[in-house]
Protein backbone atom coordinates (compact mmCIF):
# COMPACT_ATOMS: atom_id res chain seq x y z
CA UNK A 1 -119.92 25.84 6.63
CA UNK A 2 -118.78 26.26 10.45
CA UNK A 3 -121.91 29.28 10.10
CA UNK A 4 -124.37 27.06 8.59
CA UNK A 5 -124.01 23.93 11.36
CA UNK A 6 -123.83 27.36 14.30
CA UNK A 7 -127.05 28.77 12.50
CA UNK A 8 -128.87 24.83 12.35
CA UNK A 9 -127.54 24.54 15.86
CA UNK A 10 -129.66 27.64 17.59
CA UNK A 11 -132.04 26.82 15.38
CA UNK A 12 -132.71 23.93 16.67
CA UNK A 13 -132.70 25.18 20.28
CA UNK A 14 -135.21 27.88 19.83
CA UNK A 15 -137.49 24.96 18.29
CA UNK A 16 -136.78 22.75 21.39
CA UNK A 17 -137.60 24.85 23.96
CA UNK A 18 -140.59 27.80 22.28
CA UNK A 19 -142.35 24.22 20.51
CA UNK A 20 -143.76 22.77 23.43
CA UNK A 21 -144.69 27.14 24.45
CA UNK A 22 -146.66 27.11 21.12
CA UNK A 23 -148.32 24.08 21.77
CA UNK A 24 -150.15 25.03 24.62
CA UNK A 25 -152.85 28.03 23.38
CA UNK A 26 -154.08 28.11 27.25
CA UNK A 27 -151.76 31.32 27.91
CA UNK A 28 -152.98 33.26 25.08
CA UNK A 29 -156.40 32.48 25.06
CA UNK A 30 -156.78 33.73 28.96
CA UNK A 31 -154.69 36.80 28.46
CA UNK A 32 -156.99 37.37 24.96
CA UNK A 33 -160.21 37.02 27.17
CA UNK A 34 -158.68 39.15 29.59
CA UNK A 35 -158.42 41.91 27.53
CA UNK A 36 -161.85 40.90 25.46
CA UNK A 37 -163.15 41.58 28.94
CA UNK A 38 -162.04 44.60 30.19
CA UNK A 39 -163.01 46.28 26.44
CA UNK A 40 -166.35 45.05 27.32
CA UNK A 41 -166.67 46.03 30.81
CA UNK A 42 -164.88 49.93 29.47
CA UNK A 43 -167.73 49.85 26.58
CA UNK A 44 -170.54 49.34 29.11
CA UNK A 45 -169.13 52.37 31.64
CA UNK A 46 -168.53 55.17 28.75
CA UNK A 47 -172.59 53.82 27.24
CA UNK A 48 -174.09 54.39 31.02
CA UNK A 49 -172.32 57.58 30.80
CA UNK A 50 -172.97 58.86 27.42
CA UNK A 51 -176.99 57.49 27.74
CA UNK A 52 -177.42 57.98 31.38
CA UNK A 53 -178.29 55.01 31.93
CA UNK A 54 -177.61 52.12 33.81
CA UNK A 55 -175.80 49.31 32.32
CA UNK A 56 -175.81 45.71 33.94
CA UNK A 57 -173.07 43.63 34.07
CA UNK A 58 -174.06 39.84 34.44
CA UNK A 59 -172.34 36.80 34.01
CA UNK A 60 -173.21 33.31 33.69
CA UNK A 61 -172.26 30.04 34.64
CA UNK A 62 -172.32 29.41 31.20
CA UNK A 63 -169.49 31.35 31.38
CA UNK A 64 -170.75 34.66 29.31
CA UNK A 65 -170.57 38.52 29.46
CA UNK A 66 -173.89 39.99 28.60
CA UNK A 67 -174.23 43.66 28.67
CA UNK A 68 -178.06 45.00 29.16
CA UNK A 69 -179.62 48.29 30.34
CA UNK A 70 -182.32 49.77 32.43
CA UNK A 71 -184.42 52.44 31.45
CA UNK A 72 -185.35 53.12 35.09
CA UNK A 73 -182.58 53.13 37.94
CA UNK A 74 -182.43 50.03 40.04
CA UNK A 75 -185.54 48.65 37.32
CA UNK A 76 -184.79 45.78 35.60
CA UNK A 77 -182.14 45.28 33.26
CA UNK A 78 -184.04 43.84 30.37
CA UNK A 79 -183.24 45.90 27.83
CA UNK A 80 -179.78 44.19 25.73
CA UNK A 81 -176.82 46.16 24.54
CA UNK A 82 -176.23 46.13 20.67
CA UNK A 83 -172.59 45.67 19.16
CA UNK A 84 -170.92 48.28 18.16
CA UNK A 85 -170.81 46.96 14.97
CA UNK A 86 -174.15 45.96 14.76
CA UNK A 87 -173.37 41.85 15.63
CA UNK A 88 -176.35 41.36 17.97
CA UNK A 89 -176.39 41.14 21.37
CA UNK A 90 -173.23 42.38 23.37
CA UNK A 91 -172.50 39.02 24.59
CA UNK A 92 -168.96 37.97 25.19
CA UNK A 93 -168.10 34.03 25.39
CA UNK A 94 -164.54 32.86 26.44
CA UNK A 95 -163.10 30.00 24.48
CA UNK A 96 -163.71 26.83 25.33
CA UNK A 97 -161.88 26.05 28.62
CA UNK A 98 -161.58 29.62 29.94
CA UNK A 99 -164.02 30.15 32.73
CA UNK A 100 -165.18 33.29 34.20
CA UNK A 101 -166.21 34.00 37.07
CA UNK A 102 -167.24 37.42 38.65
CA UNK A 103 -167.58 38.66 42.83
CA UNK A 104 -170.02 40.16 42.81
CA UNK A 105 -171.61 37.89 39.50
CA UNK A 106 -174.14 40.88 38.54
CA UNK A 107 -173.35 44.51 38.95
CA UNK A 108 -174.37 48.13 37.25
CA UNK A 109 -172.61 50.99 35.81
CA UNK A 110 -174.61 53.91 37.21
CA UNK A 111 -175.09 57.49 34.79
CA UNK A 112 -171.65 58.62 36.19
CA UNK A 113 -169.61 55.39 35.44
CA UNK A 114 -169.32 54.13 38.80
CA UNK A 115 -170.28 50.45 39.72
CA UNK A 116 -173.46 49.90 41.84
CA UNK A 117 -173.23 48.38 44.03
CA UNK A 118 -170.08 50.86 45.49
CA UNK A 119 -167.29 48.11 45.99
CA UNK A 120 -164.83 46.47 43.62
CA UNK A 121 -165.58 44.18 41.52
CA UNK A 122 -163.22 41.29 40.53
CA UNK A 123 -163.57 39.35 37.26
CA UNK A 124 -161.00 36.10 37.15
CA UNK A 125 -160.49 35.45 33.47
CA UNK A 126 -159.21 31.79 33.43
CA UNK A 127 -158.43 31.80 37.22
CA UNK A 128 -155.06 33.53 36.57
CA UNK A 129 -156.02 36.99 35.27
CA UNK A 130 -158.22 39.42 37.73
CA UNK A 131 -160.19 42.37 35.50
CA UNK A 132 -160.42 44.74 38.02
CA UNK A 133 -163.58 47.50 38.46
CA UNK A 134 -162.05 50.02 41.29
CA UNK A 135 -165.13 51.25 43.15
CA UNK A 136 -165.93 54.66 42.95
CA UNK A 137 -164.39 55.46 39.85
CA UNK A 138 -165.33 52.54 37.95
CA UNK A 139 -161.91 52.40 36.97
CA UNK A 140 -160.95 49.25 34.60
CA UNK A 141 -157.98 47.52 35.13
């Protein structure tokens, strides 16, 4: 009995304090779109290098992700990036309430991976979580 009212006890604590934790989606979804974010920004580096291509980076106030390419370098980037598994459009929208912003908003992935033009690039995912593109290396963090 005395294990019972211990086990309804903590049980009961756990549901006072993680409830209100569950509740509240705004956590997951921003470190979700993080991550949704920097697979994105990874996919469009390793396709500039495996086409040779550049791959554009632009987002939106909308707030998107849309991945595109150029078949000349520095031309236009009006060529869209197809899904991996053949969804459409590489387009990647937050949910709703996660913005996204972007310094600079449009960049490029030249043939060898790094971001043109040559600085970082910071991506705010929900104004709490920076995607980071190292210049140079492209890096994705």
């Amino acid at each position: 009995m005395v294990e019972l009212v211990l086990v309804l006890t903590i049980t009961g604590v756990l549901a006072a304090v993680m409830g209100p934790r569950m509740d509240d989606r705004t956590a997951f979804q921003t470190h979700g779109s993080a991550a949704e974010v920097r697979t994105a920004l990874r996919y469009a580096q390793k396709l500039a290098m495996a086409k040779g291509l550049e791959v554009c980076v632009t987002t939106s106030p909308t707030p998107d992700l849309r991945l595109s390419f150029s078949l000349t370098a520095g031309g236009p980037c009006n060529q869209p990036v197809l899904r991996a598994d053949g969804g459409g459009n590489y387009v990647l929208t937050p949910p709703a309430g996660i913005t996204l912003t972007s310094i600079p908003a449009n960049f490029r992935f030249d043939a060898q991976g790094r971001p043109i033009p040559n600085a970082a690039v910071t991506l705010n995912v929900g104004g709490t979580m920076p995607v980071t593109v190292t210049r140079e290396t492209g890096y994705v963090q």
